[in-house]
PDB file of N, CA and C in Angstrom:
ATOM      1  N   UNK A   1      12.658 129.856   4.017  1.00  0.00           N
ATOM      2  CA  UNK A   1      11.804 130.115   5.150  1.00  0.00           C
ATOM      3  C   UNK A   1      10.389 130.353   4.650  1.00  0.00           C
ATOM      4  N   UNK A   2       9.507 129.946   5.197  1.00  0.00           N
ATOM      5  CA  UNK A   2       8.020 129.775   5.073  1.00  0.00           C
ATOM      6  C   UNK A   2       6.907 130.749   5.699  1.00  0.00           C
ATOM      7  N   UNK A   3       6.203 131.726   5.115  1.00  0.00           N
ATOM      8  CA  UNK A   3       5.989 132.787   5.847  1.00  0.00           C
ATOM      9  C   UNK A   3       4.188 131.801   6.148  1.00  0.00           C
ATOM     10  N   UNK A   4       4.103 131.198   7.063  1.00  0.00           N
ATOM     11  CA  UNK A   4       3.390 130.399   7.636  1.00  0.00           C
ATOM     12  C   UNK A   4       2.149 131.737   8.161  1.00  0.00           C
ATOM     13  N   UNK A   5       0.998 131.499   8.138  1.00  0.00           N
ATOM     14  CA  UNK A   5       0.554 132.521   8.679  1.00  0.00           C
ATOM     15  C   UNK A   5       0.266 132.897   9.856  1.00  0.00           C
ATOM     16  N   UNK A   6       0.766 132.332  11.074  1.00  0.00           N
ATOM     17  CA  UNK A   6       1.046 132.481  12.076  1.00  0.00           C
ATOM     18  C   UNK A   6       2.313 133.385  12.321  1.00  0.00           C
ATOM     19  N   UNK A   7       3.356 133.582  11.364  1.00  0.00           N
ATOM     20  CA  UNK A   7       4.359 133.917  11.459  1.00  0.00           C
ATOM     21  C   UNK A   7       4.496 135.274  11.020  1.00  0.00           C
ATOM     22  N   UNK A   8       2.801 135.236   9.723  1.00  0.00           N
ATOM     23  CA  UNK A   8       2.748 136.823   9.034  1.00  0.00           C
ATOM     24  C   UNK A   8       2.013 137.825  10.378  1.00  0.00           C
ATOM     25  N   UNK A   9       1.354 136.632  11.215  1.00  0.00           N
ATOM     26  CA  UNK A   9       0.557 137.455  12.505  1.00  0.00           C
ATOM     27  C   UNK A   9       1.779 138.223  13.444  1.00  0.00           C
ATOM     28  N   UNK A  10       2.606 137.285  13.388  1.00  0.00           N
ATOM     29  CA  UNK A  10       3.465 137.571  14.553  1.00  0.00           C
ATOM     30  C   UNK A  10       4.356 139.231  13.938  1.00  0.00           C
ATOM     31  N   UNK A  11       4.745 138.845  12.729  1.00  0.00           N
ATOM     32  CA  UNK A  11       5.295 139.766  12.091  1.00  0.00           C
ATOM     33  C   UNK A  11       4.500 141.387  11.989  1.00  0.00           C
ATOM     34  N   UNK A  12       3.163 141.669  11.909  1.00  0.00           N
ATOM     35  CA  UNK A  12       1.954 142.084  11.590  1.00  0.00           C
ATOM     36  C   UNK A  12       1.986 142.792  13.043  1.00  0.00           C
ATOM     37  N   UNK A  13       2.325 141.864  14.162  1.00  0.00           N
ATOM     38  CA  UNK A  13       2.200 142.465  15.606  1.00  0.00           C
ATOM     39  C   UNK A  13       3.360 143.198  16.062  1.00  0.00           C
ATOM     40  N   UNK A  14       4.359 142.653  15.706  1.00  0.00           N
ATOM     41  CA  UNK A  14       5.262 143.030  16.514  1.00  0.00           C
ATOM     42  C   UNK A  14       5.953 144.333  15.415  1.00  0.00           C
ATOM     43  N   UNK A  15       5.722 144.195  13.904  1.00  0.00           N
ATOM     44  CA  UNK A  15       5.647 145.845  13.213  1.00  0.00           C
ATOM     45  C   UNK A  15       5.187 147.011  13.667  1.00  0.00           C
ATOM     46  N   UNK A  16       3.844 146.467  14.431  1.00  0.00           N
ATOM     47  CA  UNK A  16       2.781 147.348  14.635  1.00  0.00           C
ATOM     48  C   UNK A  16       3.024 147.799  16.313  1.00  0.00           C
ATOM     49  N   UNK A  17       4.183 147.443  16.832  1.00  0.00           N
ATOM     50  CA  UNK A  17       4.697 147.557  18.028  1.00  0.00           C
ATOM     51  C   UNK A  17       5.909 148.073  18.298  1.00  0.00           C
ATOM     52  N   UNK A  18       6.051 148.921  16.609  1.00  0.00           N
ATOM     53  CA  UNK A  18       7.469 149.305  16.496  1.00  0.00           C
ATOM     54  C   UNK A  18       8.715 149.048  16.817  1.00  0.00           C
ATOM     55  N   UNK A  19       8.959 147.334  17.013  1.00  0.00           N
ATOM     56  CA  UNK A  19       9.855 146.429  16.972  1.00  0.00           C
ATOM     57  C   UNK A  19      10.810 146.966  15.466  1.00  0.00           C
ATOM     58  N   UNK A  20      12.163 146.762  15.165  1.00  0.00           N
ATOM     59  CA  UNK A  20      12.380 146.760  14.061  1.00  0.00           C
ATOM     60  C   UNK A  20      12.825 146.277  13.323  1.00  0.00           C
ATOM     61  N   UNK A  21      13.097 145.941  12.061  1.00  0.00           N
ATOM     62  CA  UNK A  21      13.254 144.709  10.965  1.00  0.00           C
ATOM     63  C   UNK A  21      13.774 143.544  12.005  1.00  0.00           C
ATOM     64  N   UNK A  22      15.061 144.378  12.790  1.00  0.00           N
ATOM     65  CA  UNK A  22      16.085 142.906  13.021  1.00  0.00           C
ATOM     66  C   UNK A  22      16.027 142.593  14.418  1.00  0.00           C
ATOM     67  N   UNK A  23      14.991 143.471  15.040  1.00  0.00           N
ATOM     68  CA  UNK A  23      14.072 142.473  16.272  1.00  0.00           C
ATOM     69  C   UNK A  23      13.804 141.845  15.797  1.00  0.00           C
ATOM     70  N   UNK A  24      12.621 141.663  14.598  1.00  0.00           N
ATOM     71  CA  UNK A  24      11.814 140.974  14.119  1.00  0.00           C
ATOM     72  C   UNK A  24      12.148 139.871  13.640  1.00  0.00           C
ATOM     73  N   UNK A  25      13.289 139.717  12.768  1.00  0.00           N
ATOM     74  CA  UNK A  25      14.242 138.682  12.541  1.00  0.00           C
ATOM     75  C   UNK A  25      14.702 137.702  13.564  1.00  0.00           C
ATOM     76  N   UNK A  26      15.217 138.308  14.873  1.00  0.00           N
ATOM     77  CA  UNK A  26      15.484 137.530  16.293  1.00  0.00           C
ATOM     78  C   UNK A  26      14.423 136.753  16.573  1.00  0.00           C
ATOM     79  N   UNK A  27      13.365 137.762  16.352  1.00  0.00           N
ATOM     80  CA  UNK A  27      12.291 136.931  17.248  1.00  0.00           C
ATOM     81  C   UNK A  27      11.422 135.776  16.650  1.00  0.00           C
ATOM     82  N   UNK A  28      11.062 136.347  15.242  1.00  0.00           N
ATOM     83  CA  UNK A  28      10.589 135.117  14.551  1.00  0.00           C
ATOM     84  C   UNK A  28      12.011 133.810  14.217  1.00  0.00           C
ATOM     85  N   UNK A  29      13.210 134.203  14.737  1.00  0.00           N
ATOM     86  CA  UNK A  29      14.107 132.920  14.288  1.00  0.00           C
ATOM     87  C   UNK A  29      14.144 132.417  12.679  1.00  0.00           C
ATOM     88  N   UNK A  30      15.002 131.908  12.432  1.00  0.00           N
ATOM     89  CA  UNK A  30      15.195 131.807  11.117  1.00  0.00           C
ATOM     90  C   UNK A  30      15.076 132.265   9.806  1.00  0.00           C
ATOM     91  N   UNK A  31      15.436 133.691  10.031  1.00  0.00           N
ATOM     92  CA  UNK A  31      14.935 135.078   8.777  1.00  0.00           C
ATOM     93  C   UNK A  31      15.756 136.220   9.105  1.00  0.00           C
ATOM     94  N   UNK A  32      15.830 136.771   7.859  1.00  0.00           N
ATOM     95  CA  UNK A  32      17.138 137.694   8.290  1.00  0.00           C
ATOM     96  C   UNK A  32      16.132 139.214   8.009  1.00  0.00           C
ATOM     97  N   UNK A  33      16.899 139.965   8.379  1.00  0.00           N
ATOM     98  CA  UNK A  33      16.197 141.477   8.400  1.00  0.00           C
ATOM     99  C   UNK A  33      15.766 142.011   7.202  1.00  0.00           C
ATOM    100  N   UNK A  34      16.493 141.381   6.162  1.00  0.00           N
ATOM    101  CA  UNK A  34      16.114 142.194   5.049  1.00  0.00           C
ATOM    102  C   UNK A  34      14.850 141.164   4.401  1.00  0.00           C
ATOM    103  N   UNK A  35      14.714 140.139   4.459  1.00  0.00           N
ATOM    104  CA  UNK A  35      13.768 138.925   4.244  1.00  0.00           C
ATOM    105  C   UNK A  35      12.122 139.551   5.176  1.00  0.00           C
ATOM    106  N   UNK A  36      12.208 140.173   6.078  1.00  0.00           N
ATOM    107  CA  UNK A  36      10.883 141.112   7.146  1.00  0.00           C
ATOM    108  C   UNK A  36      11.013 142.434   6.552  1.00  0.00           C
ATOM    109  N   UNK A  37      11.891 142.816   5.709  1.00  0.00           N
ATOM    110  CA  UNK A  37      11.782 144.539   5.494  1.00  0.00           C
ATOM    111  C   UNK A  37      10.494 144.429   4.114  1.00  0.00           C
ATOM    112  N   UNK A  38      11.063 142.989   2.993  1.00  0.00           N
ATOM    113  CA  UNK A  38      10.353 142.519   1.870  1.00  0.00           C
ATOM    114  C   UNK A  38       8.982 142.138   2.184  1.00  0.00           C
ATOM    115  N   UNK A  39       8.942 141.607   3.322  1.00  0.00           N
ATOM    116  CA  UNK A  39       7.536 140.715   3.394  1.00  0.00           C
ATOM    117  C   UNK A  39       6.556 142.230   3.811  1.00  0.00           C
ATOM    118  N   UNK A  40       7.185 142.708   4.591  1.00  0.00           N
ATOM    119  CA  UNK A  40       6.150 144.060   5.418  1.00  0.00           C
ATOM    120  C   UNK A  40       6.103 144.950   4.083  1.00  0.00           C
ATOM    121  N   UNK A  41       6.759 144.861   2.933  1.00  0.00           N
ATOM    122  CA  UNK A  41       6.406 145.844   2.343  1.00  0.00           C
ATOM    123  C   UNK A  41       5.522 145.576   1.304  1.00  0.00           C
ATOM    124  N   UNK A  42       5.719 143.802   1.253  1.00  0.00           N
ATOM    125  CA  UNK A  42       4.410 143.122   0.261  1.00  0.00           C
ATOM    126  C   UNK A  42       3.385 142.911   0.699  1.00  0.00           C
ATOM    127  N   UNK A  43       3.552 143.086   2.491  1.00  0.00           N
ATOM    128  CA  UNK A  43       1.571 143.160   3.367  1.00  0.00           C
ATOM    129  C   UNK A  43       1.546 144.210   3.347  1.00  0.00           C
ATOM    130  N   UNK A  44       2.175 145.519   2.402  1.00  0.00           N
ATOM    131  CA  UNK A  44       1.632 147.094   3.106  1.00  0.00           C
ATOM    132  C   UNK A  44       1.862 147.341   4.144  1.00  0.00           C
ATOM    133  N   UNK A  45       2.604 146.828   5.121  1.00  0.00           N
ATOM    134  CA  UNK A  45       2.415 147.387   6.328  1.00  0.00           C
ATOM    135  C   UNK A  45       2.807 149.324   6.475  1.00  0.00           C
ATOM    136  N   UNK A  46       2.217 149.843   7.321  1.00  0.00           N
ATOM    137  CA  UNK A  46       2.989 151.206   6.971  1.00  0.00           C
ATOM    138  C   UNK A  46       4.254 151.813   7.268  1.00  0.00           C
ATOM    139  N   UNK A  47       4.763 152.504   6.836  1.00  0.00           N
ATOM    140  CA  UNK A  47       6.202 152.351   6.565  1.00  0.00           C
ATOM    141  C   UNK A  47       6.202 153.482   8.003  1.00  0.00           C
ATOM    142  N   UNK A  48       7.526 152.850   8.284  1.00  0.00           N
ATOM    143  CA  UNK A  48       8.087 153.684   9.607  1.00  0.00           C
ATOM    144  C   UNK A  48       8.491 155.211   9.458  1.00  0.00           C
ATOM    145  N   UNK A  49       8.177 156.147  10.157  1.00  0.00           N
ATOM    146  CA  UNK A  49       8.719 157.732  10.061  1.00  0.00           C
ATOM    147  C   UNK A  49       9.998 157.581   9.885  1.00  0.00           C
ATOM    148  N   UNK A  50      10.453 158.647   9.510  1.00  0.00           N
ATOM    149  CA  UNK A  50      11.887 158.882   9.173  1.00  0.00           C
ATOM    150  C   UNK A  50      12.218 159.746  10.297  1.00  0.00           C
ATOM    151  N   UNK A  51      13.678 159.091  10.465  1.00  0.00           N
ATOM    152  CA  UNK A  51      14.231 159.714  11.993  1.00  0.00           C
ATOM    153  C   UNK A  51      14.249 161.085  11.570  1.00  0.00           C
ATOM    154  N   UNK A  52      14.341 162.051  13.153  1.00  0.00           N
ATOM    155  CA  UNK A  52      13.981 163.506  13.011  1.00  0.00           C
ATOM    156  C   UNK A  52      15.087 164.167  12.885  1.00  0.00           C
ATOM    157  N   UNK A  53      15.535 164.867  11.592  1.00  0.00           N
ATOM    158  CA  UNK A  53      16.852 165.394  10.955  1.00  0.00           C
ATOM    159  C   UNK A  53      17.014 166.456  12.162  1.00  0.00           C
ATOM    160  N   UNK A  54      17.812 166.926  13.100  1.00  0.00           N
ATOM    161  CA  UNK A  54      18.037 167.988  14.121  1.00  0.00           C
ATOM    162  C   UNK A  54      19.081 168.344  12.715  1.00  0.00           C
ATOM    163  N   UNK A  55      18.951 169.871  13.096  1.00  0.00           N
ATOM    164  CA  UNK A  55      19.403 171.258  12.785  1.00  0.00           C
ATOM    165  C   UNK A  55      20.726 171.053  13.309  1.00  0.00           C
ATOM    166  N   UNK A  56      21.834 170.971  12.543  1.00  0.00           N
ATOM    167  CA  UNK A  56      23.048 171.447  13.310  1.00  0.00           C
ATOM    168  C   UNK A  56      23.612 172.302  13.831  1.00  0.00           C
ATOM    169  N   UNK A  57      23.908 172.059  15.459  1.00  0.00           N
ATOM    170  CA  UNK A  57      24.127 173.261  15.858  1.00  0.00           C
ATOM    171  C   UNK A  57      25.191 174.461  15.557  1.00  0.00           C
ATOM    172  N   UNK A  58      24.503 175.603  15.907  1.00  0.00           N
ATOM    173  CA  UNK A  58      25.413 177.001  15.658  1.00  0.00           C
ATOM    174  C   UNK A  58      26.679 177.027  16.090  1.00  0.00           C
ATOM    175  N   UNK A  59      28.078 177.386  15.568  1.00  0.00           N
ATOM    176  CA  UNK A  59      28.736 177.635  16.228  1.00  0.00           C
ATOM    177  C   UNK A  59      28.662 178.726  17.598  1.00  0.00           C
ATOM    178  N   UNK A  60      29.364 178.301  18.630  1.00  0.00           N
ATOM    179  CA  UNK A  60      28.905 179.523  19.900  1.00  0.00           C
ATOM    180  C   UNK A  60      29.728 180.676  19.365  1.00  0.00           C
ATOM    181  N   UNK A  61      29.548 181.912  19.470  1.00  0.00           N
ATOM    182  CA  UNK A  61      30.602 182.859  19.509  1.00  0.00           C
ATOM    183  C   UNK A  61      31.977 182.856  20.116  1.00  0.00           C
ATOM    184  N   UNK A  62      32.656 183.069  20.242  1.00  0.00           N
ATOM    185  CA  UNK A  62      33.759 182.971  20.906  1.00  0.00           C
ATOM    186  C   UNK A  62      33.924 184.367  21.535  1.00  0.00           C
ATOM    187  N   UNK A  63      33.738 184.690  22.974  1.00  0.00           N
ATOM    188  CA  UNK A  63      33.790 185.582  23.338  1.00  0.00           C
ATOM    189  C   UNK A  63      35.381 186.190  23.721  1.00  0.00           C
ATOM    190  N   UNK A  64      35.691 187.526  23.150  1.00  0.00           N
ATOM    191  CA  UNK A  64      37.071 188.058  23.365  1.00  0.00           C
ATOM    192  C   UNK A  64      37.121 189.065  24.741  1.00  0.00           C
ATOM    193  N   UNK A  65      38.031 189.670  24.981  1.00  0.00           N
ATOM    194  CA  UNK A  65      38.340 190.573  26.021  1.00  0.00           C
ATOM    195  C   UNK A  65      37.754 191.297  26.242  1.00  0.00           C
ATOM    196  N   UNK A  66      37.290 191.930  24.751  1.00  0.00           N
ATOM    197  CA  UNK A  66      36.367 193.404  24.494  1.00  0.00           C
ATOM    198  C   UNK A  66      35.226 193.171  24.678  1.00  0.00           C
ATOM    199  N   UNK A  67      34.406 191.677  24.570  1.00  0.00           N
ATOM    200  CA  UNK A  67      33.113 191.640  25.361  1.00  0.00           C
ATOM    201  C   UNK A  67      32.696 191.631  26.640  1.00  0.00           C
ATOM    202  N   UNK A  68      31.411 192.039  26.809  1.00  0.00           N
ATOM    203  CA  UNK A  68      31.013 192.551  28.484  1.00  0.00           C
ATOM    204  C   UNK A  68      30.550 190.724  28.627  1.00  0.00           C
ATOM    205  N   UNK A  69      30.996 189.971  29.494  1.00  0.00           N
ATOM    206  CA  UNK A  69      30.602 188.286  30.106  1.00  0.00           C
ATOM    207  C   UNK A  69      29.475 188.421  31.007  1.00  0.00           C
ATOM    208  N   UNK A  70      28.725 189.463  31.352  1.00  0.00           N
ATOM    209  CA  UNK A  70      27.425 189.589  31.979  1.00  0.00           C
ATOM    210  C   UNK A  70      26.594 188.567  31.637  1.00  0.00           C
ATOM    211  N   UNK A  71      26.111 187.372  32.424  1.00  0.00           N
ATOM    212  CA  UNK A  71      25.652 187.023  32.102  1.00  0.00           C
ATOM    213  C   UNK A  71      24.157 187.022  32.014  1.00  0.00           C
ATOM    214  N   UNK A  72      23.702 186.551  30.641  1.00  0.00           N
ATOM    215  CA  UNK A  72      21.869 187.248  30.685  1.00  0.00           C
ATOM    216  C   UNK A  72      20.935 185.795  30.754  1.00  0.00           C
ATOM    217  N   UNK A  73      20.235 186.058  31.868  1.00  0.00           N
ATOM    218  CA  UNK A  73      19.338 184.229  31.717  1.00  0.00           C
ATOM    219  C   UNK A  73      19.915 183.102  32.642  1.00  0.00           C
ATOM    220  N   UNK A  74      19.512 182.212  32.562  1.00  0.00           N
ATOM    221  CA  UNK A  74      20.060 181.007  33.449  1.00  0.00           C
ATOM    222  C   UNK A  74      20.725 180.034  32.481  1.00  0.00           C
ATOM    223  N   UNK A  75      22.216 179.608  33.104  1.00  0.00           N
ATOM    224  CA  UNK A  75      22.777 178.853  32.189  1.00  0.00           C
ATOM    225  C   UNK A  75      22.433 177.330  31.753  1.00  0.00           C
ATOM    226  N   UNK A  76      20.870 177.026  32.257  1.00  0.00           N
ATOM    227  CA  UNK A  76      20.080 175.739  32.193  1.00  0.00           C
ATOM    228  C   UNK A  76      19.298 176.132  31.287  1.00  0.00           C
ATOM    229  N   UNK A  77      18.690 177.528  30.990  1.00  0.00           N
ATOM    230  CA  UNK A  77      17.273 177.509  29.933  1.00  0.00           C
ATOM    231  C   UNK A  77      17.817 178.026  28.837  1.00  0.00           C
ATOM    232  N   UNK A  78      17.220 177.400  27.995  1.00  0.00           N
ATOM    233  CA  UNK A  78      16.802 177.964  26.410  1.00  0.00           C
ATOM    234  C   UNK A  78      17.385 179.826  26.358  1.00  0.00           C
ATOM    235  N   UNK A  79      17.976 180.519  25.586  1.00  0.00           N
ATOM    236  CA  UNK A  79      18.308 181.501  25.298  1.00  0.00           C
ATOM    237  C   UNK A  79      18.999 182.276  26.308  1.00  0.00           C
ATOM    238  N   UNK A  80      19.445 181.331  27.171  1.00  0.00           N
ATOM    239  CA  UNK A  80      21.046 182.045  27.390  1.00  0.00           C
ATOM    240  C   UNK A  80      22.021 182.403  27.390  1.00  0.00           C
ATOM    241  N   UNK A  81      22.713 183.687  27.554  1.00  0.00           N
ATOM    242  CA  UNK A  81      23.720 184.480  27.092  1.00  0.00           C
ATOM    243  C   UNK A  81      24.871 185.274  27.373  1.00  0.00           C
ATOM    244  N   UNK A  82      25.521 186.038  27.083  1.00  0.00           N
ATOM    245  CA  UNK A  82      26.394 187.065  27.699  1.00  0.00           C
ATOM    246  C   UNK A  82      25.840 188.488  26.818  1.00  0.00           C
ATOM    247  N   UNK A  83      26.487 189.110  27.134  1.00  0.00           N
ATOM    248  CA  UNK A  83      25.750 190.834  26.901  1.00  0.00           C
ATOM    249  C   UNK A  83      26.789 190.670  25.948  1.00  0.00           C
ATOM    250  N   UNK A  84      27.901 190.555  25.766  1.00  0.00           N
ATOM    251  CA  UNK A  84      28.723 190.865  24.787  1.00  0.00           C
ATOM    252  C   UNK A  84      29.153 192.153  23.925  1.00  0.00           C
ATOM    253  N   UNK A  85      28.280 192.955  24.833  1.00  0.00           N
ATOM    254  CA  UNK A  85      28.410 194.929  24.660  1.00  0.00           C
ATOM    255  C   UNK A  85      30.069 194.798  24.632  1.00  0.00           C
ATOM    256  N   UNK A  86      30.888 196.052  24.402  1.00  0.00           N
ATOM    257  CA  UNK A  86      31.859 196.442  24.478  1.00  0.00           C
ATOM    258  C   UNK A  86      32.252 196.773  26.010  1.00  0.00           C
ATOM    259  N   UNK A  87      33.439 196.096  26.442  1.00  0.00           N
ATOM    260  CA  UNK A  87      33.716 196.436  28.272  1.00  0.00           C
ATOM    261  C   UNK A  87      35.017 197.462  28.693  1.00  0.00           C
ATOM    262  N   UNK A  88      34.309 198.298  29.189  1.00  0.00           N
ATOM    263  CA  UNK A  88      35.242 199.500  30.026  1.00  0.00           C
ATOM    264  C   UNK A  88      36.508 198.720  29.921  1.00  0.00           C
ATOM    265  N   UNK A  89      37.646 199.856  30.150  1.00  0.00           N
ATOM    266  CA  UNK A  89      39.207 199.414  29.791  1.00  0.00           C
ATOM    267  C   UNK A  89      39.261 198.599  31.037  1.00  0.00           C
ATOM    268  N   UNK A  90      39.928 197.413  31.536  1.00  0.00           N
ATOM    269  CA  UNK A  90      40.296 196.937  31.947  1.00  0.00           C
ATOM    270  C   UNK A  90      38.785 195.981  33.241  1.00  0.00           C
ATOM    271  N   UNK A  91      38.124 195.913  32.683  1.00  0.00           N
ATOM    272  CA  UNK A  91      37.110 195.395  33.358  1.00  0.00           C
ATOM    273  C   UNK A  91      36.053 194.680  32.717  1.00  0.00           C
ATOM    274  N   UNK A  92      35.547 193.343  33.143  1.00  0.00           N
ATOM    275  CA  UNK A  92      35.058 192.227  32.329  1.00  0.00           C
ATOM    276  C   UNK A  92      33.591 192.302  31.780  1.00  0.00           C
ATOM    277  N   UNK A  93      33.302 193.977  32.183  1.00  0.00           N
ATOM    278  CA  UNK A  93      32.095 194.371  31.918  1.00  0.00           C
ATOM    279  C   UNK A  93      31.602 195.417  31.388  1.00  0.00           C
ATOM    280  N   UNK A  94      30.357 195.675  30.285  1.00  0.00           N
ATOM    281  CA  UNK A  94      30.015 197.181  29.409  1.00  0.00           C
ATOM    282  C   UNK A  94      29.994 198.371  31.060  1.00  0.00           C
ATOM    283  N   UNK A  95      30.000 199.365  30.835  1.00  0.00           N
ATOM    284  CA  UNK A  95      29.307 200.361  31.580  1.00  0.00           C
ATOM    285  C   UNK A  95      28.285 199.906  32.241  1.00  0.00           C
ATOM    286  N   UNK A  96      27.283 199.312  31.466  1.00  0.00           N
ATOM    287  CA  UNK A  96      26.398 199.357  32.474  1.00  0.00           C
ATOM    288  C   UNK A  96      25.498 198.148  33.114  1.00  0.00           C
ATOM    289  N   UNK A  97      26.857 197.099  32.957  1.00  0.00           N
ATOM    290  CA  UNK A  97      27.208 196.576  33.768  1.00  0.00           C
ATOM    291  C   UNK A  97      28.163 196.191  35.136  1.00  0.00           C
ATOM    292  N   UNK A  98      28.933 197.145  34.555  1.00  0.00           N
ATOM    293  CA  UNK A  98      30.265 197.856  35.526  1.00  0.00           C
ATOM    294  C   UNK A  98      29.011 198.256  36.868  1.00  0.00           C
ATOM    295  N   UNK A  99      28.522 199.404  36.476  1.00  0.00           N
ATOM    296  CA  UNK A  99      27.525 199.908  37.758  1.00  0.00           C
ATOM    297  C   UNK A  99      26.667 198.948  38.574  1.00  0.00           C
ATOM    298  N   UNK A 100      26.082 198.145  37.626  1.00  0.00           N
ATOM    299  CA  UNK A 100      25.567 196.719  38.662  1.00  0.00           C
ATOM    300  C   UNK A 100      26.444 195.969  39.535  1.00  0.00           C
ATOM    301  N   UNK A 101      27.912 195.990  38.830  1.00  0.00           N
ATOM    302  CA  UNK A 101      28.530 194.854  39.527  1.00  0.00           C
ATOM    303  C   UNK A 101      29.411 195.827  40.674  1.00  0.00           C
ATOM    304  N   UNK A 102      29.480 196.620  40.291  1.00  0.00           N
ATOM    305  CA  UNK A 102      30.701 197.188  40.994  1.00  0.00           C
ATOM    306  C   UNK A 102      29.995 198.781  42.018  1.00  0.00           C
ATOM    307  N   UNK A 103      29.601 198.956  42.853  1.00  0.00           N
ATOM    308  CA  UNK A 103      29.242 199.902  43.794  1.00  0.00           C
ATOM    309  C   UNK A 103      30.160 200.512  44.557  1.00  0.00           C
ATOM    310  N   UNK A 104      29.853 201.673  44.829  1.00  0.00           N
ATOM    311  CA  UNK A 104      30.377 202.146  46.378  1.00  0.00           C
ATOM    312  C   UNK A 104      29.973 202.025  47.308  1.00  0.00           C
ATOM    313  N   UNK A 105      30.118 202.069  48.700  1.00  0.00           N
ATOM    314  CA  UNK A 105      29.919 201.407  49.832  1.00  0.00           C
ATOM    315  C   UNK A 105      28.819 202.288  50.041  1.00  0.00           C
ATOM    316  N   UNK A 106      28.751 203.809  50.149  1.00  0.00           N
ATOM    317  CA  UNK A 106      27.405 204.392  50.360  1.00  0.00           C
ATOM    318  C   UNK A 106      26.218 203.873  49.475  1.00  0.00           C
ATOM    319  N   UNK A 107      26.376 203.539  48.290  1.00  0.00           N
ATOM    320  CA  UNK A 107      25.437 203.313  47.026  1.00  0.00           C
ATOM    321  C   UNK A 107      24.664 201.781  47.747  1.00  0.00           C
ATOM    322  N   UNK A 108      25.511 200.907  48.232  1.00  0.00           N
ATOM    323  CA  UNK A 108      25.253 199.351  48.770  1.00  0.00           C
ATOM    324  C   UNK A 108      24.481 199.752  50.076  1.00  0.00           C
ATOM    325  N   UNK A 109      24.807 200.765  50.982  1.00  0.00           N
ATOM    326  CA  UNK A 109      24.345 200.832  52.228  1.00  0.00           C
ATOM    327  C   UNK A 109      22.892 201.248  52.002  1.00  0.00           C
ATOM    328  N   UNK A 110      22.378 201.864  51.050  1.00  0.00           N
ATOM    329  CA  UNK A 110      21.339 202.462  50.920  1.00  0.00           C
ATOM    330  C   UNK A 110      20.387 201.800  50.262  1.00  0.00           C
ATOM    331  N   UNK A 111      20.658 200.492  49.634  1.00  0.00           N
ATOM    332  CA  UNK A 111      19.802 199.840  49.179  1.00  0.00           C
ATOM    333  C   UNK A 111      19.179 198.750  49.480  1.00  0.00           C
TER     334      UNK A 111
END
């Protein structure tokens, strides 16, 4: 294959359009990906970023019996949670969350 210079233009454009090797290959026809990885690296072209390594995520806690499930935040945003305090005997919540969730009827009437 003949890197014709019409073909180094095309190559030159469509690099610079962040097309990649084996677009580039399709589109110029008759050249394989690794034949455009050689040529772009003998015009200098500049070399592509390196994909963005993400952080693997944390395991979640595994919440047991003995944590309070209050939940803290909205379960759509960024740093939301459970209280995970220690929960009164037989109830899915710390103390003082127990009192938020759970009222007496005078305590509700008055507020």
């Amino acid at each position: 294959m003949d890197w014709t210079p019409e073909r180094v233009t095309m190559l030159q454009q469509l690099w610079g359009n962040g097309f990649s090797a084996s677009e580039i290959a399709g589109k110029l026809g008759g050249t394989t990906r690794n034949a455009v990885i050689g040529k772009a690296h003998r015009l200098h072209l500049p070399a592509r970023p390196s994909p963005v390594k993400l952080k693997p995520n944390k395991p979640m806690v595994v919440m047991s019996d003995r944590m309070c499930r209050w939940p803290q935040g909205h379960p759509n945003e960024p740093g939301f949670k459970f209280c995970g305090e220690a929960v009164e005997a037989g109830r899915p919540y710390c103390t003082t969350h127990c009192n938020q969730a759970y009222r007496k009827k005078d305590e509700s009437a008055a507020a």
